[in-house]
N, C-alpha and C. Protein backbone atom coordinates (compact mmCIF):
# COMPACT_ATOMS: atom_id res chain seq x y z
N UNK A 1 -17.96 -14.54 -7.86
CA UNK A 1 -18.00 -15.09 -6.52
C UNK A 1 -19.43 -15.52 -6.20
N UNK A 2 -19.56 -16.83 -5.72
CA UNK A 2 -20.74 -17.49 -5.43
C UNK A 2 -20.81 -17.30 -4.23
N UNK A 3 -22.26 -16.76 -3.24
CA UNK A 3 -22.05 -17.12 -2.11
C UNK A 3 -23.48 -18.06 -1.70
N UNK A 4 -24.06 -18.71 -1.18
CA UNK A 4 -24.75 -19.81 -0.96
C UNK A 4 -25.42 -18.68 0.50
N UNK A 5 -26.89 -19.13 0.45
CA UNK A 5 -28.01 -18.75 1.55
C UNK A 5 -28.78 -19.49 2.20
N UNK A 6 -28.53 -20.41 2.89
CA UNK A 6 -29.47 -20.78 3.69
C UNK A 6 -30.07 -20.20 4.91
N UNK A 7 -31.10 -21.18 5.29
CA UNK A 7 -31.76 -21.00 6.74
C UNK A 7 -32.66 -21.76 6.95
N UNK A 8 -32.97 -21.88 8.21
CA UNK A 8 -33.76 -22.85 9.23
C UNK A 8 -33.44 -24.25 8.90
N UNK A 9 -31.95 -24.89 8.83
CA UNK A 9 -32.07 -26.05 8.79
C UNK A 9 -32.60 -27.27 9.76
N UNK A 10 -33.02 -26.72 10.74
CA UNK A 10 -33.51 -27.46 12.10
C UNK A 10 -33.17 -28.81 12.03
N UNK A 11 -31.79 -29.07 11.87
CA UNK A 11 -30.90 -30.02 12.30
C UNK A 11 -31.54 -31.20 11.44
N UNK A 12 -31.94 -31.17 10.11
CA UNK A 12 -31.96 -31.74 9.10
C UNK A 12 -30.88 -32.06 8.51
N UNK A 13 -30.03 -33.09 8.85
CA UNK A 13 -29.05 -33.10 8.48
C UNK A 13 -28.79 -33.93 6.86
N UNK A 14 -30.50 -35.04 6.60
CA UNK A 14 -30.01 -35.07 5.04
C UNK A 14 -30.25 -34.34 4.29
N UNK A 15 -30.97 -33.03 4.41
CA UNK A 15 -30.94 -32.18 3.71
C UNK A 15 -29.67 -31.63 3.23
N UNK A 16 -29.33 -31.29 4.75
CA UNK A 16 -28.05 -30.53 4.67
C UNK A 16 -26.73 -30.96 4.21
N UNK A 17 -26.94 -32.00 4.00
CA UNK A 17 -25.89 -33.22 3.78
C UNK A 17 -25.98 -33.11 2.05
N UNK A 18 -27.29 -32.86 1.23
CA UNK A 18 -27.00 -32.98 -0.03
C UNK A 18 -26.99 -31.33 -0.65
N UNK A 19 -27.44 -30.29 0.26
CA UNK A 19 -27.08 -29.14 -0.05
C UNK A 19 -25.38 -28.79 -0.15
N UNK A 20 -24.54 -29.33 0.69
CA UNK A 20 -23.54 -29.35 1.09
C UNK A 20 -22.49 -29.93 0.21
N UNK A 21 -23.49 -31.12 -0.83
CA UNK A 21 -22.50 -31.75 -1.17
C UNK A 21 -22.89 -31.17 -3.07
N UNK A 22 -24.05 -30.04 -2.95
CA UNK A 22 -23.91 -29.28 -4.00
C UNK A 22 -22.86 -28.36 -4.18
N UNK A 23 -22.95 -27.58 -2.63
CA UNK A 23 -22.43 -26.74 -3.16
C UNK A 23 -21.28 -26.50 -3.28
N UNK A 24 -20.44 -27.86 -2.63
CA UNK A 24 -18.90 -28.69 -3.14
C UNK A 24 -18.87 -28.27 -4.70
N UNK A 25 -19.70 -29.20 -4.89
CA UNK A 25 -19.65 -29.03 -6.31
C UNK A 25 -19.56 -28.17 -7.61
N UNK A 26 -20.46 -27.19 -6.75
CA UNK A 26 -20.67 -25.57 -7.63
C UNK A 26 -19.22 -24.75 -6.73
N UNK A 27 -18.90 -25.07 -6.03
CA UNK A 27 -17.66 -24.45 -5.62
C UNK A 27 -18.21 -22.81 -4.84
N UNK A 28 -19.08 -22.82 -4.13
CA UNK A 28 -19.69 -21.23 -3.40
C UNK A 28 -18.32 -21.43 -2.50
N UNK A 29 -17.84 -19.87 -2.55
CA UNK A 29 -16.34 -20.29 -1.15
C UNK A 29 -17.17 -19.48 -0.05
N UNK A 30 -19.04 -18.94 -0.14
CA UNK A 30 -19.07 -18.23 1.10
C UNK A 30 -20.63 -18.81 1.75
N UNK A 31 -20.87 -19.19 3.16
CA UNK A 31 -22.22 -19.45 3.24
C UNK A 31 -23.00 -18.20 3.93
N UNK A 32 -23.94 -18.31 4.00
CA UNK A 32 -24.41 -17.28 5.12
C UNK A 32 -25.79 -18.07 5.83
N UNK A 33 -25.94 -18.06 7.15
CA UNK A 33 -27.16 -19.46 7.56
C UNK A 33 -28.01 -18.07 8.39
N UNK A 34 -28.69 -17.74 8.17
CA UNK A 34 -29.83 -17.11 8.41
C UNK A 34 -30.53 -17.29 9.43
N UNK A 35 -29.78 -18.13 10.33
CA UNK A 35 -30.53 -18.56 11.89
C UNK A 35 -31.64 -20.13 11.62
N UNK A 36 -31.50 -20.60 13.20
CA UNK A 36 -32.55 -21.67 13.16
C UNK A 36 -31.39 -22.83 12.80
N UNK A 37 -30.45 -22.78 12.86
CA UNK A 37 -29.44 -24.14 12.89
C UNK A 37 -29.70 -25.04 14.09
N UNK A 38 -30.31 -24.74 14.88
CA UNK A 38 -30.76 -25.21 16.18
C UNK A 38 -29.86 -26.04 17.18
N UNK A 39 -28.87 -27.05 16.69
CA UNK A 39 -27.94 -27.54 18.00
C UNK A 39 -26.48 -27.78 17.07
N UNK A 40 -25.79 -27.59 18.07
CA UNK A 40 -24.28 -27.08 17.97
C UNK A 40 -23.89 -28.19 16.39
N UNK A 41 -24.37 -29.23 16.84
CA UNK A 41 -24.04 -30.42 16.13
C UNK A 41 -24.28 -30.52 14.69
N UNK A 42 -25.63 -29.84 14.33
CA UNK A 42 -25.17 -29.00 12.65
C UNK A 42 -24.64 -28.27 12.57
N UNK A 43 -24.17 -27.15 13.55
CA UNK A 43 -23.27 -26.26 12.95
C UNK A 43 -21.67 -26.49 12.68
N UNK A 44 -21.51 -27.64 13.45
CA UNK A 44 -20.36 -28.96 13.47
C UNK A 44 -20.28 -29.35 12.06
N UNK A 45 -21.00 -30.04 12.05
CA UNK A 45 -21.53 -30.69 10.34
C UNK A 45 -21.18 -29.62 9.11
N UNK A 46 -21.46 -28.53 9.64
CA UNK A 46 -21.51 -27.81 8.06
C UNK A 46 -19.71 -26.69 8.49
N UNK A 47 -19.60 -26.90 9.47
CA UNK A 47 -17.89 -26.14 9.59
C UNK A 47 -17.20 -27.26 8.90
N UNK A 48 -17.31 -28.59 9.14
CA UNK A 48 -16.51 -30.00 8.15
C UNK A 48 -16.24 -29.90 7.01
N UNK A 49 -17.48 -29.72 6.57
CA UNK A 49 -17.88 -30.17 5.32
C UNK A 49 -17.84 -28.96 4.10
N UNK A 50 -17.78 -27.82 5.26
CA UNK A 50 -18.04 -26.48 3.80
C UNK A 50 -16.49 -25.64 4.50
N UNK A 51 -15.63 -25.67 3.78
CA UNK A 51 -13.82 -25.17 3.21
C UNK A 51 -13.79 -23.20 3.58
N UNK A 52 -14.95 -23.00 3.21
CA UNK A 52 -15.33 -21.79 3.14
C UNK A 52 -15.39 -21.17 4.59
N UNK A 53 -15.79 -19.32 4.60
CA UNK A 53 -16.18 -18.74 5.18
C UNK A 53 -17.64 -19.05 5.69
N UNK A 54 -18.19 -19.28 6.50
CA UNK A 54 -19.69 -19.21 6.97
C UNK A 54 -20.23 -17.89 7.93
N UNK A 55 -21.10 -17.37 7.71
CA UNK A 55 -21.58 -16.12 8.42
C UNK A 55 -22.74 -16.63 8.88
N UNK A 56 -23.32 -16.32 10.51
CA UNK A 56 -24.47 -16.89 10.83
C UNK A 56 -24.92 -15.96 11.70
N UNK A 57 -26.41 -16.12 12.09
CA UNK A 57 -27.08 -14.96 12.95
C UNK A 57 -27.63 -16.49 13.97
N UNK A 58 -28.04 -16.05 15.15
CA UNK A 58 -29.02 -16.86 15.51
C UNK A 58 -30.42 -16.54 15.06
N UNK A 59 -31.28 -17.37 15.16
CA UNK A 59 -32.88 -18.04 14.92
C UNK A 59 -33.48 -17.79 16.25
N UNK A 60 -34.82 -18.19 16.33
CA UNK A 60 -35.68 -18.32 17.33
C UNK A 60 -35.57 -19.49 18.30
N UNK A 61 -34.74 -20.44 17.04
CA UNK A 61 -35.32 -21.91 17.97
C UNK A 61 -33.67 -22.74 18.20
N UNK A 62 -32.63 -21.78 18.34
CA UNK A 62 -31.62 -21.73 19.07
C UNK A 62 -31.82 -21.56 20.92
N UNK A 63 -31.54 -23.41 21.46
CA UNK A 63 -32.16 -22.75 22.71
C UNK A 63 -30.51 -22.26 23.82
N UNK A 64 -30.42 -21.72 24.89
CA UNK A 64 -29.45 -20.89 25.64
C UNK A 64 -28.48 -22.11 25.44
N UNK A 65 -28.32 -23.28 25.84
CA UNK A 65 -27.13 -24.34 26.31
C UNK A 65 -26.72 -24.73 25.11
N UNK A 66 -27.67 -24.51 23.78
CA UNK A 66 -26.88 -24.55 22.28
C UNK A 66 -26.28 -23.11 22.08
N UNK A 67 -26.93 -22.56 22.51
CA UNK A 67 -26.47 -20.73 22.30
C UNK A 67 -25.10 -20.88 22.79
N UNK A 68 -24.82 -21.53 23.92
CA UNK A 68 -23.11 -21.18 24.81
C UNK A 68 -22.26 -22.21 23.63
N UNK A 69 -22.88 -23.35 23.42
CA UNK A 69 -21.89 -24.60 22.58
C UNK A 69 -22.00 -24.06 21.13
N UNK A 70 -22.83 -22.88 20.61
CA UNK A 70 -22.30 -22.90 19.07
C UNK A 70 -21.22 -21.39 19.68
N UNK A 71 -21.39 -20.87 20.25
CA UNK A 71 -20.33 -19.86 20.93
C UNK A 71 -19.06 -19.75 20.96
N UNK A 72 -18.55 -20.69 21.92
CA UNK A 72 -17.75 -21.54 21.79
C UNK A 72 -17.19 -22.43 20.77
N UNK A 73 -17.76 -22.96 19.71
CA UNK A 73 -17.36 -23.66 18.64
C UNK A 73 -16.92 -22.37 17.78
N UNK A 74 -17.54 -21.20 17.38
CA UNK A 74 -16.91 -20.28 16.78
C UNK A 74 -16.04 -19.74 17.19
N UNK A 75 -15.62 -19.40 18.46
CA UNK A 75 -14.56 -18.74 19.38
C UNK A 75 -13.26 -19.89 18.58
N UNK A 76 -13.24 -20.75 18.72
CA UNK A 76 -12.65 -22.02 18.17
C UNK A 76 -12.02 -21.86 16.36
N UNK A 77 -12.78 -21.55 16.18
CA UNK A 77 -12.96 -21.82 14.37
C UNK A 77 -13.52 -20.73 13.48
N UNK A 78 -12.24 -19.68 13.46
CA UNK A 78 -11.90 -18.77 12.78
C UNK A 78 -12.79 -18.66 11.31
N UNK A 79 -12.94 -19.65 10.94
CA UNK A 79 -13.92 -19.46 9.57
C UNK A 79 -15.23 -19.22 9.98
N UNK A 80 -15.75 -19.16 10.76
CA UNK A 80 -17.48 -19.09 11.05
C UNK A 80 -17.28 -17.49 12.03
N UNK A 81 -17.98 -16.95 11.38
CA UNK A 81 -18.60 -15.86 12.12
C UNK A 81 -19.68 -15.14 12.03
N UNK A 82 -20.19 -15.25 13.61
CA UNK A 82 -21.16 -15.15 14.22
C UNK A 82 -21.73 -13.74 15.07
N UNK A 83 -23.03 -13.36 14.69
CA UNK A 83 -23.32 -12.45 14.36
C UNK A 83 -24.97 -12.67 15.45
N UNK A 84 -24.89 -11.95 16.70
CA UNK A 84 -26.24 -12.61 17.50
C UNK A 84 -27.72 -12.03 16.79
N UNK A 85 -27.92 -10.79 16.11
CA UNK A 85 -29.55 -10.69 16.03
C UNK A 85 -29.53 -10.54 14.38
N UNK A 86 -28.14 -10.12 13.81
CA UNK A 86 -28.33 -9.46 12.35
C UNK A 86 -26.30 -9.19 11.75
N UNK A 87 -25.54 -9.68 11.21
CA UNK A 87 -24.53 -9.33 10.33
C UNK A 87 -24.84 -8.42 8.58
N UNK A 88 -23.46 -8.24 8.50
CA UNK A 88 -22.99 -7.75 7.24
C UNK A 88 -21.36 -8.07 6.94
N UNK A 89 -21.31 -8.03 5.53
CA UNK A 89 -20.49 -8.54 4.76
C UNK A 89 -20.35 -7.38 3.57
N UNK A 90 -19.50 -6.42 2.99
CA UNK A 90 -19.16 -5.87 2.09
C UNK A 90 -17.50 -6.78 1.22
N UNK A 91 -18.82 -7.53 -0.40
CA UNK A 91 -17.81 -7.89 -1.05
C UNK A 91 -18.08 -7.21 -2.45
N UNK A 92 -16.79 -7.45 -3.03
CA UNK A 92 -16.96 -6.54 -4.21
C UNK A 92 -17.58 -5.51 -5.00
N UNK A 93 -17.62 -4.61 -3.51
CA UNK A 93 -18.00 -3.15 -3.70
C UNK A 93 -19.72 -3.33 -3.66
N UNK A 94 -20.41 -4.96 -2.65
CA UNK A 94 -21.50 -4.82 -2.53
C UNK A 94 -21.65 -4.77 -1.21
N UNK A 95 -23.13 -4.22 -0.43
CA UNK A 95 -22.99 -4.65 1.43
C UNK A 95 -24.19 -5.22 1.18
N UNK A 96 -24.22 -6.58 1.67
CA UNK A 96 -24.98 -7.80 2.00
C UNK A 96 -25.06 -8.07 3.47
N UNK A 97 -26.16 -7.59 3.75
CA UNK A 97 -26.73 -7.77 5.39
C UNK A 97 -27.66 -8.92 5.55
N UNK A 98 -27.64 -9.68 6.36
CA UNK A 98 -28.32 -10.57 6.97
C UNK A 98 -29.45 -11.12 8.25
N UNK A 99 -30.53 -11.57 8.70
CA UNK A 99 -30.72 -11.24 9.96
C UNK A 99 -31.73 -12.93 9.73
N UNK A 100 -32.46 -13.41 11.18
CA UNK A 100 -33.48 -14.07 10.88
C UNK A 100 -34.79 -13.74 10.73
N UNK A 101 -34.98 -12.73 11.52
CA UNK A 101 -37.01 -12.20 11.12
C UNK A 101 -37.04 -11.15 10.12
N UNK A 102 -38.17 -11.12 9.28
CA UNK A 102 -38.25 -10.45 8.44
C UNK A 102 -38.61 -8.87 8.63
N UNK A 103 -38.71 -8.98 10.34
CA UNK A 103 -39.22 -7.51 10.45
C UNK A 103 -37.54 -6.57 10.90
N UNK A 104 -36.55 -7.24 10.99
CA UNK A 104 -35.26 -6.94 11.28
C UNK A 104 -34.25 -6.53 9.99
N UNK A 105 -35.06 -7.73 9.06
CA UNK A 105 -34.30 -7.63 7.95
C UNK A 105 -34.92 -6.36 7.29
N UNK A 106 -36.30 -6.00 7.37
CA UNK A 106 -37.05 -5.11 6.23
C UNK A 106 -36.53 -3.78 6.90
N UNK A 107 -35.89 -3.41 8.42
CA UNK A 107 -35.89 -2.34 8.78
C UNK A 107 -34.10 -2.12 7.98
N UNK A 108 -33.13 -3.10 8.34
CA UNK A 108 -32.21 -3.36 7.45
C UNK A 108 -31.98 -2.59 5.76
N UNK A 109 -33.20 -3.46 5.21
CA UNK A 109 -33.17 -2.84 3.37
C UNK A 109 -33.57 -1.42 3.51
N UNK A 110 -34.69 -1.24 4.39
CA UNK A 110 -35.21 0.47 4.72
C UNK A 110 -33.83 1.15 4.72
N UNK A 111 -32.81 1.21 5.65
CA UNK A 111 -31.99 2.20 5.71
C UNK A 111 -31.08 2.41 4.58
N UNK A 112 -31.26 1.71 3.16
CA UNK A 112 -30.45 2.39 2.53
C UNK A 112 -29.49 2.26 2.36
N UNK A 113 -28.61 1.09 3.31
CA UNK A 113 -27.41 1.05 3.24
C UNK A 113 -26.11 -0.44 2.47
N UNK A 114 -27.54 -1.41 1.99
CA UNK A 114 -27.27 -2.63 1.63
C UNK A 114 -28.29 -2.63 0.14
N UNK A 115 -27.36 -3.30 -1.15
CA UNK A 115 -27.63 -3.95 -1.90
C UNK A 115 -28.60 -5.13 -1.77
N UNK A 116 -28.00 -5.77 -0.82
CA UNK A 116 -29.11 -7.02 -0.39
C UNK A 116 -28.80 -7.41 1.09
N UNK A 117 -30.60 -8.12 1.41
CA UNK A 117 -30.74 -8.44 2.68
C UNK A 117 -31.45 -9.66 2.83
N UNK A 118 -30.77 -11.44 3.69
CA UNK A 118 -31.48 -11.76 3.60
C UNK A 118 -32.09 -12.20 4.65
N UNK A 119 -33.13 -12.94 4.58
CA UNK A 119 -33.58 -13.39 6.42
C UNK A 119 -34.13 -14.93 5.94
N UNK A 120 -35.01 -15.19 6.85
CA UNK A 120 -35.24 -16.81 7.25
C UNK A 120 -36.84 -16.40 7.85
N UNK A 121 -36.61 -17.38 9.10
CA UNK A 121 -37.78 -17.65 9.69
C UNK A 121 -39.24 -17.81 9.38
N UNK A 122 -39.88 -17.70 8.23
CA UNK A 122 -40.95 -18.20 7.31
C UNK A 122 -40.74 -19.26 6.97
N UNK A 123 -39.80 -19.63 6.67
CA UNK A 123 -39.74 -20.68 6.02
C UNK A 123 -40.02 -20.68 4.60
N UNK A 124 -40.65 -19.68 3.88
CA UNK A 124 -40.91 -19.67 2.39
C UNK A 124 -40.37 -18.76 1.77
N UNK A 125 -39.71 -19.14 0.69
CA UNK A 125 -39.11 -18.26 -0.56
C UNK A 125 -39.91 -17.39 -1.00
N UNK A 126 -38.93 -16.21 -0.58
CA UNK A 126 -39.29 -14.67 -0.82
C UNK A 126 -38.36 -14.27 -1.73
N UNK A 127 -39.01 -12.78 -2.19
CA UNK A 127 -38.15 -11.83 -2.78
C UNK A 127 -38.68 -10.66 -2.95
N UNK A 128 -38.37 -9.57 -2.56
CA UNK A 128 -38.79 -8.16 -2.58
C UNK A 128 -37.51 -6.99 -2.75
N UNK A 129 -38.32 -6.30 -3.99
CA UNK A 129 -37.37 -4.85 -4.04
C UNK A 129 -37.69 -3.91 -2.96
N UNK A 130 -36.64 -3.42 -2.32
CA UNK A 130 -37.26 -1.92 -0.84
C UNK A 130 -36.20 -0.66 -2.16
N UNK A 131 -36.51 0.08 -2.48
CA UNK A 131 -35.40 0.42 -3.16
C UNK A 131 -34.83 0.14 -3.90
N UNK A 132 -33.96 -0.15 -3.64
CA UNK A 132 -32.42 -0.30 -5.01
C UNK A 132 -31.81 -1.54 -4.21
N UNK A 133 -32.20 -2.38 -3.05
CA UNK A 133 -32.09 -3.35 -2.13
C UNK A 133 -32.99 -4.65 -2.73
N UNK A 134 -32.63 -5.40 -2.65
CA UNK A 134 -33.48 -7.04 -2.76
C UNK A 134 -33.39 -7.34 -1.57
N UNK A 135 -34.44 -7.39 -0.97
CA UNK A 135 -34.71 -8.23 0.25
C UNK A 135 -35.32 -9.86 -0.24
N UNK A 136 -34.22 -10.61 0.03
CA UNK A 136 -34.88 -12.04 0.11
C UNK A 136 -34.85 -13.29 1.23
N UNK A 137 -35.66 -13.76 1.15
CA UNK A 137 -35.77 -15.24 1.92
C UNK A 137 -35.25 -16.22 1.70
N UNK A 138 -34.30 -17.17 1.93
CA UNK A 138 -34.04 -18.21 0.80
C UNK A 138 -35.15 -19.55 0.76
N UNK A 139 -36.00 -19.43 1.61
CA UNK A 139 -36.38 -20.98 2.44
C UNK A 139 -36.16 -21.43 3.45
N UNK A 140 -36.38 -22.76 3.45
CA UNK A 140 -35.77 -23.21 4.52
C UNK A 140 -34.94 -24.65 3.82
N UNK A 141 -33.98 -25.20 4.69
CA UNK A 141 -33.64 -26.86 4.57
C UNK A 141 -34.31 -27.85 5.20
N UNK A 142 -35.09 -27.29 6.07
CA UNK A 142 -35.60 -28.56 7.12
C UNK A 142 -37.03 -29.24 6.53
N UNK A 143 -37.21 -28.57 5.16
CA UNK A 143 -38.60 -29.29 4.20
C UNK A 143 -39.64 -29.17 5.66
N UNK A 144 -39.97 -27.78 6.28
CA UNK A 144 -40.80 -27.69 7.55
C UNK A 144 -41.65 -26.80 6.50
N UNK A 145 -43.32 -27.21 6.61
CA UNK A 145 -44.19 -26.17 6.19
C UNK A 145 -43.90 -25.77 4.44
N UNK A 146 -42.74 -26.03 4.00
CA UNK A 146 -42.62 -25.63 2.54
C UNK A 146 -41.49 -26.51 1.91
N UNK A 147 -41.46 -26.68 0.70
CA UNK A 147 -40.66 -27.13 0.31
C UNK A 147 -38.89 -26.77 0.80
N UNK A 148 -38.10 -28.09 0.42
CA UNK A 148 -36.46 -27.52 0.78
C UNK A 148 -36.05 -26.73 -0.11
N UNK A 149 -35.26 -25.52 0.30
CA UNK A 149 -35.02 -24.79 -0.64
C UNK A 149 -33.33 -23.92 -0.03
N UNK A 150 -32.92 -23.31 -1.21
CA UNK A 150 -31.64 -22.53 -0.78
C UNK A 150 -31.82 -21.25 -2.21
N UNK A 151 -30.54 -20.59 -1.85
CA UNK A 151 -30.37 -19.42 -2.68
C UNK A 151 -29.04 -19.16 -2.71
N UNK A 152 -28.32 -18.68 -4.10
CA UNK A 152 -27.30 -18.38 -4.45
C UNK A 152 -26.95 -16.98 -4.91
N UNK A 153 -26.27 -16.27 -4.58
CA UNK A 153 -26.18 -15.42 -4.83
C UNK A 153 -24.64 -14.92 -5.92
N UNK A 154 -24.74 -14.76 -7.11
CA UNK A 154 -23.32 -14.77 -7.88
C UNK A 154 -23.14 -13.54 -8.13
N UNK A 155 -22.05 -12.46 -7.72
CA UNK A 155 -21.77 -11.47 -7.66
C UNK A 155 -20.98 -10.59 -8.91
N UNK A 156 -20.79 -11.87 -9.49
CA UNK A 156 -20.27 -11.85 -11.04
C UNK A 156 -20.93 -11.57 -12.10
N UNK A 157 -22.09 -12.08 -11.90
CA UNK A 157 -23.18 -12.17 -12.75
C UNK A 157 -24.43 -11.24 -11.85
């Protein structure tokens, strides 16, 4: 099982547009967006286009009147779920927690209770062992401050 990691796409949508149309391709059936999607209208874009489950936290730069319209769009659309400061996901006997700041996520891998954790908001590709936990970053999509980047995670392998 593939599951796909992004974050901070800040409504980069050709980014997101050729991430999207990778990971068609590689067939991930799960996303997880790490916050910083910023207006309803990518999160529109990527419920279309990706078949799959999506798991999302909000970001920093989610402002309140996108906060009520991506709300609402999930209330709507059973495949996206939404998760306000930090989620988790237990698949195949792994727990994969999620959040956007790294000081949320690191208290996260601290407790011990997740295989892996990832976050956002840097914008730069991380990776750290806390334990027996990988805490990682994937990047960002919005090519802001660092290169575009994503992360896959295969549970198989």
């Amino acid at each position: 099982m593939k599951i796909a990691i992004i974050s901070d796409t800040h409504d980069n949508l050709k980014n997101l547009e050729k991430f999207l149309s990778w990971l068609k391709k590689e067939g991930g059936s799960i996303l997880i967006h790490c916050g910083d999607v910023c207006r309803m209208d990518t999160l529109l874009k990527i419920s279309q286009d990706f078949e799959g489950k999506i798991y999302l936290v909000f970001g920093n730069a989610e402002i309140e009147i996108e906060k009520d319209l991506i709300f609402n769009l999930t209330k709507k659309n059973p495949g996206i779920i939404l998760s306000e400061k930090w989620g988790e996901i237990k698949l195949t006997g792994k727990k994969i927690a999620f959040a956007h700041s790294y000081e949320q996520a690191k208290v996260l891998a601290q407790s011990k209770k997740y295989n892996f954790v990832f976050f956002g908001h840097t914008h730069k590709p991380w990776k750290e062992k806390i334990d027996q936990c990988l805490l990682v970053n994937p990047g960002n999509l919005a090519n802001l401050y660092y290169q575009a980047t994503f992360a896959v995670l295969d549970l198989e392998n």
